[in-house]
N, C-alpha and C. Protein backbone atom coordinates (compact mmCIF):
# COMPACT_ATOMS: atom_id res chain seq x y z
N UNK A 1 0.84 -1.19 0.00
CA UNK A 1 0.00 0.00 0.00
C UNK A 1 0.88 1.25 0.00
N UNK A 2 0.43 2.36 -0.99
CA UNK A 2 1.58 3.58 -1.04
C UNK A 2 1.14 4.19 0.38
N UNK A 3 2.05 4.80 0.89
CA UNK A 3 1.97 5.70 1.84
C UNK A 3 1.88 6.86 1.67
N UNK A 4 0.77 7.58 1.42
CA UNK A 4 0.62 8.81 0.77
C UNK A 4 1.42 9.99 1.59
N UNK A 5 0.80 9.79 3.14
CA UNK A 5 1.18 11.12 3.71
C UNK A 5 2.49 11.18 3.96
N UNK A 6 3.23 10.53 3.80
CA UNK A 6 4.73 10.28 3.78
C UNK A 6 5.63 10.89 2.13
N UNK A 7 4.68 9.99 1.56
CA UNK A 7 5.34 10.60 0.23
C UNK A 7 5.38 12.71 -0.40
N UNK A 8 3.66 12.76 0.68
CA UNK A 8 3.38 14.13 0.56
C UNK A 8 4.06 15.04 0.91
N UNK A 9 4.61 14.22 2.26
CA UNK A 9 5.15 14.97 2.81
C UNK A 9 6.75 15.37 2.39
N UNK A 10 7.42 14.43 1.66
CA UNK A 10 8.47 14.58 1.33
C UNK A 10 8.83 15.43 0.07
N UNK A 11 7.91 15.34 -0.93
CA UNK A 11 8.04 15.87 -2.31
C UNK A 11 7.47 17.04 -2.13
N UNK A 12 6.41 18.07 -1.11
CA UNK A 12 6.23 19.36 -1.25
C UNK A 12 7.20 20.23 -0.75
N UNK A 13 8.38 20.15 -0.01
CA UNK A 13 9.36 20.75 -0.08
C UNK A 13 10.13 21.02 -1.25
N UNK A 14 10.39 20.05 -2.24
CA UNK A 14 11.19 19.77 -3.07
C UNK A 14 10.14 20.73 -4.44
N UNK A 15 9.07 20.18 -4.38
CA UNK A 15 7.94 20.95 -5.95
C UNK A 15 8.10 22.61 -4.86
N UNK A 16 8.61 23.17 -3.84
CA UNK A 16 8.55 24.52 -3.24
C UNK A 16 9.33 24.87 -3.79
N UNK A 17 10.51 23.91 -3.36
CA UNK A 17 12.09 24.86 -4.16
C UNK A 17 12.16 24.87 -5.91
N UNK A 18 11.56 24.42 -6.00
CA UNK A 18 11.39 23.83 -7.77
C UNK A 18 10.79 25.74 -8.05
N UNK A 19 9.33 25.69 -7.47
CA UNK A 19 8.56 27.11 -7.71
C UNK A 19 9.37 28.26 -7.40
N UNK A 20 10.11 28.34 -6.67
CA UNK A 20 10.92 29.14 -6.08
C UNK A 20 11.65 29.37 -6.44
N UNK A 21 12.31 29.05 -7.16
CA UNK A 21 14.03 28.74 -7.94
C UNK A 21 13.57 29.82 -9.06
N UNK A 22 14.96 30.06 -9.72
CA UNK A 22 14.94 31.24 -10.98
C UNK A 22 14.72 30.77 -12.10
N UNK A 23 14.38 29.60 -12.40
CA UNK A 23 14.33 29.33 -13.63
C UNK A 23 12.86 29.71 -14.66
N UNK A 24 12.62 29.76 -15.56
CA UNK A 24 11.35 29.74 -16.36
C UNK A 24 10.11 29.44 -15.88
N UNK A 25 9.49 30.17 -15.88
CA UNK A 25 7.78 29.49 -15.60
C UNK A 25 7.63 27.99 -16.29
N UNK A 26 7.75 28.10 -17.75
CA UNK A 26 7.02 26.78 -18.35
C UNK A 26 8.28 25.98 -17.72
N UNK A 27 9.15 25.89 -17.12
CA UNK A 27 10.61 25.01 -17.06
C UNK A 27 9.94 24.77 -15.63
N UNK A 28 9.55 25.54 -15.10
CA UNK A 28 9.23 25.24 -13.23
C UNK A 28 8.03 23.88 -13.41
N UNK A 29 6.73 24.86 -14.13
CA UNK A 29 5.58 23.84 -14.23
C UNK A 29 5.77 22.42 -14.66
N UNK A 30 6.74 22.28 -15.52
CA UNK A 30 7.23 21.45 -15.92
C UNK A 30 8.40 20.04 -15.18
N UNK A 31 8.70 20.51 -14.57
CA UNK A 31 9.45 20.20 -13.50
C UNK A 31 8.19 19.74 -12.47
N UNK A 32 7.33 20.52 -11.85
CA UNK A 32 6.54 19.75 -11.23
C UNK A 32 5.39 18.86 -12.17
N UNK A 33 5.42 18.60 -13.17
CA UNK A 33 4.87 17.53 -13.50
C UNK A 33 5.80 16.54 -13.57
N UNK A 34 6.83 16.42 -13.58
CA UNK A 34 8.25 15.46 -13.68
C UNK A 34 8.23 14.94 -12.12
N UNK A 35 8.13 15.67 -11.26
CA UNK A 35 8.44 15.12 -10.06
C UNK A 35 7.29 14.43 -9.74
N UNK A 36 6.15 14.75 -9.51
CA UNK A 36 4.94 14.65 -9.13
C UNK A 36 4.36 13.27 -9.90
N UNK A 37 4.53 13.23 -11.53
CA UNK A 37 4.50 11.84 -11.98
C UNK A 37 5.90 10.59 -11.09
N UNK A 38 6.56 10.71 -11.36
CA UNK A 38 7.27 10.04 -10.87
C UNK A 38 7.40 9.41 -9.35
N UNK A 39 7.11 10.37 -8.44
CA UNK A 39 7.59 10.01 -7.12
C UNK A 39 5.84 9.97 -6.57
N UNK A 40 4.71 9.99 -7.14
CA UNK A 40 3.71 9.27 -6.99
C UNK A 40 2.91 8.53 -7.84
N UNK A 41 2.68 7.21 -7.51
CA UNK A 41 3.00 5.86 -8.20
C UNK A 41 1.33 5.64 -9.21
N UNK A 42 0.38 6.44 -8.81
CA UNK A 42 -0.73 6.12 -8.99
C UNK A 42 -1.19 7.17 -9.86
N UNK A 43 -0.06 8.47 -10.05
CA UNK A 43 -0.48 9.32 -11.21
C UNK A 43 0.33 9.28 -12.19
N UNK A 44 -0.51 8.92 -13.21
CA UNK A 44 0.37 8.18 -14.66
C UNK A 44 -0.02 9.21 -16.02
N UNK A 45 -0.81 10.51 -15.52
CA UNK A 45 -0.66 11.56 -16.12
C UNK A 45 -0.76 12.69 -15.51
N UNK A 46 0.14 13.97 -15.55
CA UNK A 46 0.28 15.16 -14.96
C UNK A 46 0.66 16.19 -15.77
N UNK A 47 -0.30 17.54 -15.31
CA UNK A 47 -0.28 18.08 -16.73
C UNK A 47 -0.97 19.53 -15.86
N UNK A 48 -0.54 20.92 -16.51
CA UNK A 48 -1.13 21.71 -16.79
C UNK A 48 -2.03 22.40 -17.87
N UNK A 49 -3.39 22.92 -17.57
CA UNK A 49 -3.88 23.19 -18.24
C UNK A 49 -3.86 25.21 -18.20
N UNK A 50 -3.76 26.02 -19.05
CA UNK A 50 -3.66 27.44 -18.80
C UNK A 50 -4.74 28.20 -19.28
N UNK A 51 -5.30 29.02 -18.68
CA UNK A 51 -6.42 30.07 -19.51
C UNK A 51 -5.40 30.75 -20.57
N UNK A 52 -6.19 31.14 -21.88
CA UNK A 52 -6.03 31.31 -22.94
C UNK A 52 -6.23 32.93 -22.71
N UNK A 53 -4.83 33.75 -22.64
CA UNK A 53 -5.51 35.13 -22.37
C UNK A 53 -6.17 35.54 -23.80
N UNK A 54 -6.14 35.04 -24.88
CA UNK A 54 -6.78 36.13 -25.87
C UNK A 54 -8.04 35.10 -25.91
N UNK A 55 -8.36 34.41 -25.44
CA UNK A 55 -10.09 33.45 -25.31
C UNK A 55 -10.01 32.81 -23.87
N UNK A 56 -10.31 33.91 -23.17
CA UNK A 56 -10.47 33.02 -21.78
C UNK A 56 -11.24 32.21 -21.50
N UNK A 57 -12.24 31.94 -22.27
CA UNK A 57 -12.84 30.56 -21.81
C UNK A 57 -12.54 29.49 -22.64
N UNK A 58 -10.75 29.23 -22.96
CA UNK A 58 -10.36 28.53 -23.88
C UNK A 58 -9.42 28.00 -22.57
N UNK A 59 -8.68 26.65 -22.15
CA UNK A 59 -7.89 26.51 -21.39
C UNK A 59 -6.88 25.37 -22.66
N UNK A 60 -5.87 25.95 -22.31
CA UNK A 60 -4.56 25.40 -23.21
C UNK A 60 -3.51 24.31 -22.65
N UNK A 61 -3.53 23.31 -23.16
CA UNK A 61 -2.54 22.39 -22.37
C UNK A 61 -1.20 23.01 -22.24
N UNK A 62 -0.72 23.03 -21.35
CA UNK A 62 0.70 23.62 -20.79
C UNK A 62 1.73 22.72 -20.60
N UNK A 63 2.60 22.55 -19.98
CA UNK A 63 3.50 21.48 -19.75
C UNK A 63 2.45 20.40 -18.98
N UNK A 64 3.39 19.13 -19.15
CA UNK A 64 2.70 17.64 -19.09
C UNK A 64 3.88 16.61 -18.95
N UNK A 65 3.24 15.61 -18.37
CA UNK A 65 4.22 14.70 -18.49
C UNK A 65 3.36 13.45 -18.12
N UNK A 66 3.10 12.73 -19.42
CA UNK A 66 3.19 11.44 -19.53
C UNK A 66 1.99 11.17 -21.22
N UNK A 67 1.57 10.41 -21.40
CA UNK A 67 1.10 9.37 -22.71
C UNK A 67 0.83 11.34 -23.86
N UNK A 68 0.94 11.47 -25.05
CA UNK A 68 0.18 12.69 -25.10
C UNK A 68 -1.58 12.81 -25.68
N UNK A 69 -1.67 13.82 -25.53
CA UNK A 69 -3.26 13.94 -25.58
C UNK A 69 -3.92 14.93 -26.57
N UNK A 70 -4.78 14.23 -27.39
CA UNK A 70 -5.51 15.03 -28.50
C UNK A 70 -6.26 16.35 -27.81
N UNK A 71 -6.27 16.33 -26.28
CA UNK A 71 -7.03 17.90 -25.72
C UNK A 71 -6.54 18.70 -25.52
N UNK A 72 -5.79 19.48 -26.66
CA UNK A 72 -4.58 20.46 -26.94
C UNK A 72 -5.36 21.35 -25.93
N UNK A 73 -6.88 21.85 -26.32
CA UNK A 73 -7.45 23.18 -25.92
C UNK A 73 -9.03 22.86 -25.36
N UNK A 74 -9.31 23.39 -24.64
CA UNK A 74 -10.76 22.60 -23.48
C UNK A 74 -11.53 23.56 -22.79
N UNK A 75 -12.98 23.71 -23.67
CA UNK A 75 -13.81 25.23 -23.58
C UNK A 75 -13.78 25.08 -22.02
N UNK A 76 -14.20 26.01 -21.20
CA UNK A 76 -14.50 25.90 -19.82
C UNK A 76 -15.72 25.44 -19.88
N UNK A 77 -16.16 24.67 -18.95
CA UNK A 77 -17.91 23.96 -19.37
C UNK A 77 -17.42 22.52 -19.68
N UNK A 78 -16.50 22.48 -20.30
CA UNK A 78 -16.57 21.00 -21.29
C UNK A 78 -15.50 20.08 -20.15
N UNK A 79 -16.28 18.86 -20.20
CA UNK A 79 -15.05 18.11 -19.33
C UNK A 79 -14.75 18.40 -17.98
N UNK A 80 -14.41 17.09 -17.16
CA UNK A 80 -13.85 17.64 -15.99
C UNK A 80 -13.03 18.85 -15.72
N UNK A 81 -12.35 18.96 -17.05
CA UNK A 81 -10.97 20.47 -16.79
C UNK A 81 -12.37 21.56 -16.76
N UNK A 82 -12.62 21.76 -17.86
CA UNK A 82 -13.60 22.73 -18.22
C UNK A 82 -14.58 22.97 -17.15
N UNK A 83 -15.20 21.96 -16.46
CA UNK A 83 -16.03 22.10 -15.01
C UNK A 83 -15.42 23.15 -13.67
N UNK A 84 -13.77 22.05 -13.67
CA UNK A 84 -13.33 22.91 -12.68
C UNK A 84 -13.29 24.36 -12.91
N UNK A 85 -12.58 24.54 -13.67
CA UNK A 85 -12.49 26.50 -14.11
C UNK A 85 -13.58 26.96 -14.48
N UNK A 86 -14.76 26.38 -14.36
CA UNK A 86 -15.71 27.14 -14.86
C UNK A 86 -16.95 27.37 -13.24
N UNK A 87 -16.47 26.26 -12.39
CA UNK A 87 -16.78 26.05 -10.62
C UNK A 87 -15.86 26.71 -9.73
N UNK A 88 -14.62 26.92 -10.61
CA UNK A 88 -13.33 27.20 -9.79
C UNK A 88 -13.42 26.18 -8.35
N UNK A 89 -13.68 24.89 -8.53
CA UNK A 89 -13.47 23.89 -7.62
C UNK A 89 -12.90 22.57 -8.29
N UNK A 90 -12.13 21.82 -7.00
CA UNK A 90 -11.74 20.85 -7.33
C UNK A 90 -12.81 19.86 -7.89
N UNK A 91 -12.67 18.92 -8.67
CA UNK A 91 -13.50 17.84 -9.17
C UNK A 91 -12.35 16.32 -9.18
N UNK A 92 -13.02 15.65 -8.65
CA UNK A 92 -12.46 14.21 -8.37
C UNK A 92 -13.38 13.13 -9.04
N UNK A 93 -13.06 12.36 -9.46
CA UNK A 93 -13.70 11.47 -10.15
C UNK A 93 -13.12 10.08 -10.38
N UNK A 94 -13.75 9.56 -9.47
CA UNK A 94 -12.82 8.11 -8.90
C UNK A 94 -12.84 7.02 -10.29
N UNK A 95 -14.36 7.02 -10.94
CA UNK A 95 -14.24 6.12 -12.16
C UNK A 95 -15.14 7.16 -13.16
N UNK A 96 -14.32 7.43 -14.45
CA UNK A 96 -14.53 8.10 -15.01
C UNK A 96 -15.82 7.48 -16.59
N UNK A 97 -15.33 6.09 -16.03
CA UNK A 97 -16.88 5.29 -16.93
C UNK A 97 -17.64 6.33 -16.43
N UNK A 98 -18.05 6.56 -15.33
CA UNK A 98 -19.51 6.81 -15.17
C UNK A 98 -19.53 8.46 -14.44
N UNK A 99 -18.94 9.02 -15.64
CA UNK A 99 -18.45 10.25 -15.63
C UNK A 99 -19.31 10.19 -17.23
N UNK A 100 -20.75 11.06 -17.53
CA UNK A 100 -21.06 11.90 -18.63
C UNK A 100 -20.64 12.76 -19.09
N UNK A 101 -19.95 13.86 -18.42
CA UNK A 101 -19.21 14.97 -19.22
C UNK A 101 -17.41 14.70 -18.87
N UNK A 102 -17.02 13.38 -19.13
CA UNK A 102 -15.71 12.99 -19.31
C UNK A 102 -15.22 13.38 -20.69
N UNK A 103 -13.84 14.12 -20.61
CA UNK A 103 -13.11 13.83 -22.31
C UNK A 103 -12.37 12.55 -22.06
N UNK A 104 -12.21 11.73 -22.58
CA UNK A 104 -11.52 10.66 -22.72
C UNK A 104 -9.98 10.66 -23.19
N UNK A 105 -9.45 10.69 -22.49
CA UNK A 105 -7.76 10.88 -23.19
C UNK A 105 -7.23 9.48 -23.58
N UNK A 106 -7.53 8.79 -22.62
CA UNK A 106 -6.86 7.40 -22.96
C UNK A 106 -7.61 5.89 -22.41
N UNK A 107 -7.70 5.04 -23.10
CA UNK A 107 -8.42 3.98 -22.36
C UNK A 107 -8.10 3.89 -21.44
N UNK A 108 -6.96 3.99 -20.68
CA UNK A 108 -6.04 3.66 -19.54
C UNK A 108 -6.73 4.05 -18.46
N UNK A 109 -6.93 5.31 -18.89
CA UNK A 109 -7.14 6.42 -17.14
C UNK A 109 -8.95 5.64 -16.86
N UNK A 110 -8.87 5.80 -15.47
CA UNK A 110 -10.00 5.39 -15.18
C UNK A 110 -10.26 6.04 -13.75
N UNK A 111 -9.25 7.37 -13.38
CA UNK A 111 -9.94 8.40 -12.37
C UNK A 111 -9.00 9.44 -12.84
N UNK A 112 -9.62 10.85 -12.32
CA UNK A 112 -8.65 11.95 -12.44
C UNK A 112 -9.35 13.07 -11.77
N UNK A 113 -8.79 13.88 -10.64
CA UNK A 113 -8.45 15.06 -10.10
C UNK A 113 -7.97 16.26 -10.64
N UNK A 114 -8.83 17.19 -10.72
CA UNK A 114 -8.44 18.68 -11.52
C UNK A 114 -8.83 19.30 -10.11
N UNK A 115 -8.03 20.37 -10.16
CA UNK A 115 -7.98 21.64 -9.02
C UNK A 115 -7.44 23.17 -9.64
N UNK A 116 -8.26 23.82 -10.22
CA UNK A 116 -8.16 25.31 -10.74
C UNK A 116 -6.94 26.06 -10.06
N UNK A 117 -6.55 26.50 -10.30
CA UNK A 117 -5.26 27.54 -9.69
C UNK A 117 -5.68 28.83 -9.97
N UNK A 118 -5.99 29.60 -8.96
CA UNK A 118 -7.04 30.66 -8.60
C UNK A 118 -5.65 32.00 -8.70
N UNK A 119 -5.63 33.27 -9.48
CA UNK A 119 -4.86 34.21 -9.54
C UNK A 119 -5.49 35.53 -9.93
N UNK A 120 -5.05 36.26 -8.80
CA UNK A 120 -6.15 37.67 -8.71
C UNK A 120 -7.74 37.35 -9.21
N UNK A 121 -8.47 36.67 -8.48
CA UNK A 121 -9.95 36.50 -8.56
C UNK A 121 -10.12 35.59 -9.88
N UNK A 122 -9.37 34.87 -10.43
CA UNK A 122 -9.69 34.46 -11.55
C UNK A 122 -8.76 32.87 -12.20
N UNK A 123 -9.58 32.48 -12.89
CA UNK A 123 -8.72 31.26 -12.96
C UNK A 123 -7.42 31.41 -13.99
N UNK A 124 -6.19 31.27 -13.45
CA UNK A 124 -5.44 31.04 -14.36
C UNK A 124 -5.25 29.91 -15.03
N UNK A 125 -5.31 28.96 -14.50
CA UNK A 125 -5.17 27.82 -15.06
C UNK A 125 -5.59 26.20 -14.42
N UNK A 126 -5.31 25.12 -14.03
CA UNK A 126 -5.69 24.10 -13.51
C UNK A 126 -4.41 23.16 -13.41
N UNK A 127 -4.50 22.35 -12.61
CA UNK A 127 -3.50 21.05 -12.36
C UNK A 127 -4.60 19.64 -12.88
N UNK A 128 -4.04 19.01 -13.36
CA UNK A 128 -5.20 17.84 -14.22
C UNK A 128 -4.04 16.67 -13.78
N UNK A 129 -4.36 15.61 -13.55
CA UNK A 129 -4.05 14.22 -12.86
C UNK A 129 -5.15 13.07 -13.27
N UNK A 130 -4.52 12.29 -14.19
CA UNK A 130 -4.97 11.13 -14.25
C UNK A 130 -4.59 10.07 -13.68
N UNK A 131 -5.10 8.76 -13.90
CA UNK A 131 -4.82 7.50 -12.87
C UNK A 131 -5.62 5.94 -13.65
N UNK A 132 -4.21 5.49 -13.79
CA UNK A 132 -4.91 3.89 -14.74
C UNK A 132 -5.41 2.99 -13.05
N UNK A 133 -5.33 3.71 -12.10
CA UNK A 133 -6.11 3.10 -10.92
C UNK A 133 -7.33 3.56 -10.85
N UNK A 134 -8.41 2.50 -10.33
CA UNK A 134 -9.62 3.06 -10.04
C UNK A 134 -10.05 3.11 -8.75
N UNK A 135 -10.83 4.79 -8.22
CA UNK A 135 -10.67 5.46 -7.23
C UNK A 135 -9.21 5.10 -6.28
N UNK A 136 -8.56 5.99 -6.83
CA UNK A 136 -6.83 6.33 -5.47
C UNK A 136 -7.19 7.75 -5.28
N UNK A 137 -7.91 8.13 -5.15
CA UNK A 137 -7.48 9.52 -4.46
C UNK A 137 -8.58 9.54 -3.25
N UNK A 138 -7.94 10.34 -2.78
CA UNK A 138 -8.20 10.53 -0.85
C UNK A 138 -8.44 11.82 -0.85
N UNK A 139 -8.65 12.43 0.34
CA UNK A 139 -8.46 13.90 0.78
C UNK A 139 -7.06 14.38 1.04
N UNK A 140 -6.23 13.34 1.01
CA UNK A 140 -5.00 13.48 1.09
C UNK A 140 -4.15 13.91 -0.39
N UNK A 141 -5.06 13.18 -1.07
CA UNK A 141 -4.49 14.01 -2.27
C UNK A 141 -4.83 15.28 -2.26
N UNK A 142 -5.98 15.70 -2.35
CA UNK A 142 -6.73 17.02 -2.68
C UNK A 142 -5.67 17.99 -1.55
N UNK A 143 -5.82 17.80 -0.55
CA UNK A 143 -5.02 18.46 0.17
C UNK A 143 -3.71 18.72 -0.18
N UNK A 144 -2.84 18.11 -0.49
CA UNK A 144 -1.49 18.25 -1.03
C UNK A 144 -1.77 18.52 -2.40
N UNK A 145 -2.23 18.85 -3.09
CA UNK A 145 -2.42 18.86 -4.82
C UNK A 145 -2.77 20.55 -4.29
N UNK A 146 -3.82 20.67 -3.47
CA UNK A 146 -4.27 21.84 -3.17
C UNK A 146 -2.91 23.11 -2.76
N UNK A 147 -2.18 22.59 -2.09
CA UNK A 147 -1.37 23.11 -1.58
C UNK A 147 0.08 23.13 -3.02
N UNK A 148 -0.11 22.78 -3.39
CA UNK A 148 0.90 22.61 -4.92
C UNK A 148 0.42 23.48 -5.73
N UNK A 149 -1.10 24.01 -5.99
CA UNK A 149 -1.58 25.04 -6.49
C UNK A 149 -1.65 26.03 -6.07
N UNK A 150 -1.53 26.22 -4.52
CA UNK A 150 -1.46 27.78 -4.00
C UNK A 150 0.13 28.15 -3.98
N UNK A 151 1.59 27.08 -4.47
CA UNK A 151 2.58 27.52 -4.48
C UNK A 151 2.53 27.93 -6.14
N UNK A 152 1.86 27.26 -7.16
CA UNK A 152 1.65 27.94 -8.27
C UNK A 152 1.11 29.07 -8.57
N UNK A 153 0.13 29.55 -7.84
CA UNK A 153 -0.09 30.51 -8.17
C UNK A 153 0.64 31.34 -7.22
N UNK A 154 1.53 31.11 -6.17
CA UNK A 154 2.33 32.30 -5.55
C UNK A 154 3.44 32.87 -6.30
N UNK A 155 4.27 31.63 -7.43
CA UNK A 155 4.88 31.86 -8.32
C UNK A 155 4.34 32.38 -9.19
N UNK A 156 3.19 32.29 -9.83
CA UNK A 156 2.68 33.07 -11.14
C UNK A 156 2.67 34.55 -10.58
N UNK A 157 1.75 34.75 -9.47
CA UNK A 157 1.98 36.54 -8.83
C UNK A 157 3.24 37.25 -8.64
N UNK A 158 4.48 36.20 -8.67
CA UNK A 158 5.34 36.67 -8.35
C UNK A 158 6.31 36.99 -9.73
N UNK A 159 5.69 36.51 -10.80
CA UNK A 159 6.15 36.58 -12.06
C UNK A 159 5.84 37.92 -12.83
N UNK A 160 4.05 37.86 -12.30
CA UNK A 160 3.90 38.88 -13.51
C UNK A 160 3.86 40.10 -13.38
C-alpha cells in the first residue's frame, strides 16, 4: 500500500524549491509535473492546463508529463478540466466510466483530479491528474495537490 502522507510529505518541499528557484515558468511547471509523476506511483498523467488570455474561456494544455493527448485546448464547461475553471473547484472522479461529461484521453485512465489555480480572482489555469487506478485519491491528495496550487499561483503573482 503507497503511503501517501509520507510521500506528501516529502516531495512538497522539493515541488517549493522547484517554484521558487529562478528558472522559467514553463521550465518550473514542468518540473513539477516530472516530479509529481514520478515520485507518486498512482499518477500516470500530470499536466497543466492554462487560460487562454486572448479566449479566456479557452484553457490550453501547458506542460505535461506522460502518454500525449488530442485535448490540446478545453472550452471551460466541457469536461472535468472545463467544469473545474468554470466552478473554480476541485473535481475528483474516482471512475470516469460513469463520468457523462468525461473527455476521454486514454483507455487507460480510469480516475482523475483537476484543481483550478485561482490568480487575482480568476482562474489562471488548472492542475489535471490522471490514474490507470480506479478510485486512489483521498483527501490526502486534494489536500497536497491543493497546496501545490497555492505555491503555483504564488509563483505566477510573483512573475507577472
Amino acid at each position: 500500500m503507497v503511503d501517501k502522507v509520507k510521500i506528501f510529505a516529502k516531495l512538497l518541499p522539493r515541488l517549493e524549491q522547484v517554484l521558487k528557484g529562478r528558472a522559467a515558468r514553463e521550465e518550473k511547471l514542468q518540473r513539477v509535473c516530472d516530479l509529481l509523476k514520478a515520485e507518486v506511483p498512482y499518477f500516470d498523467w500530470v499536466g497543466f492546463y492554462i487560460t487562454d488570455p486572448e479566449k479566456p474561456d479557452d484553457l490550453v494544455l501547458g506542460p505535461y508529463n506522460g502518454a500525449p493527448t488530442e485535448h490540446v485546448r478545453i472550452s471551460v464547461g466541457t469536461g472535468i478540466c472545463g467544469r473545474a475553471a468554470q466552478t473554480r473547484r476541485m473535481f475528483v472522479v474516482q471512475d470516469v466510466s460513469k463520468e457523462a461529461n468525461y473527455l476521454a484521453c486514454s483507455p487507460d485512465v480510469q480516475a482523475e483530479i483537476v484543481l483550478p489555480i485561482l490568480v487575482g480572482g480568476g482562474v489562471w489555469g488548472e492542475l489535471d491528474i490522471d490514474s490507470h487506478t480506479l478510485a486512489p485519491f483521498s483527501s490526502d491528495d486534494g489536500e497536497f495537490l491543493g497546496k501545490v496550487c497555492a505555491l503555483v499561483a504564488e509563483m505566477v503573482r510573483g512573475q507577472s
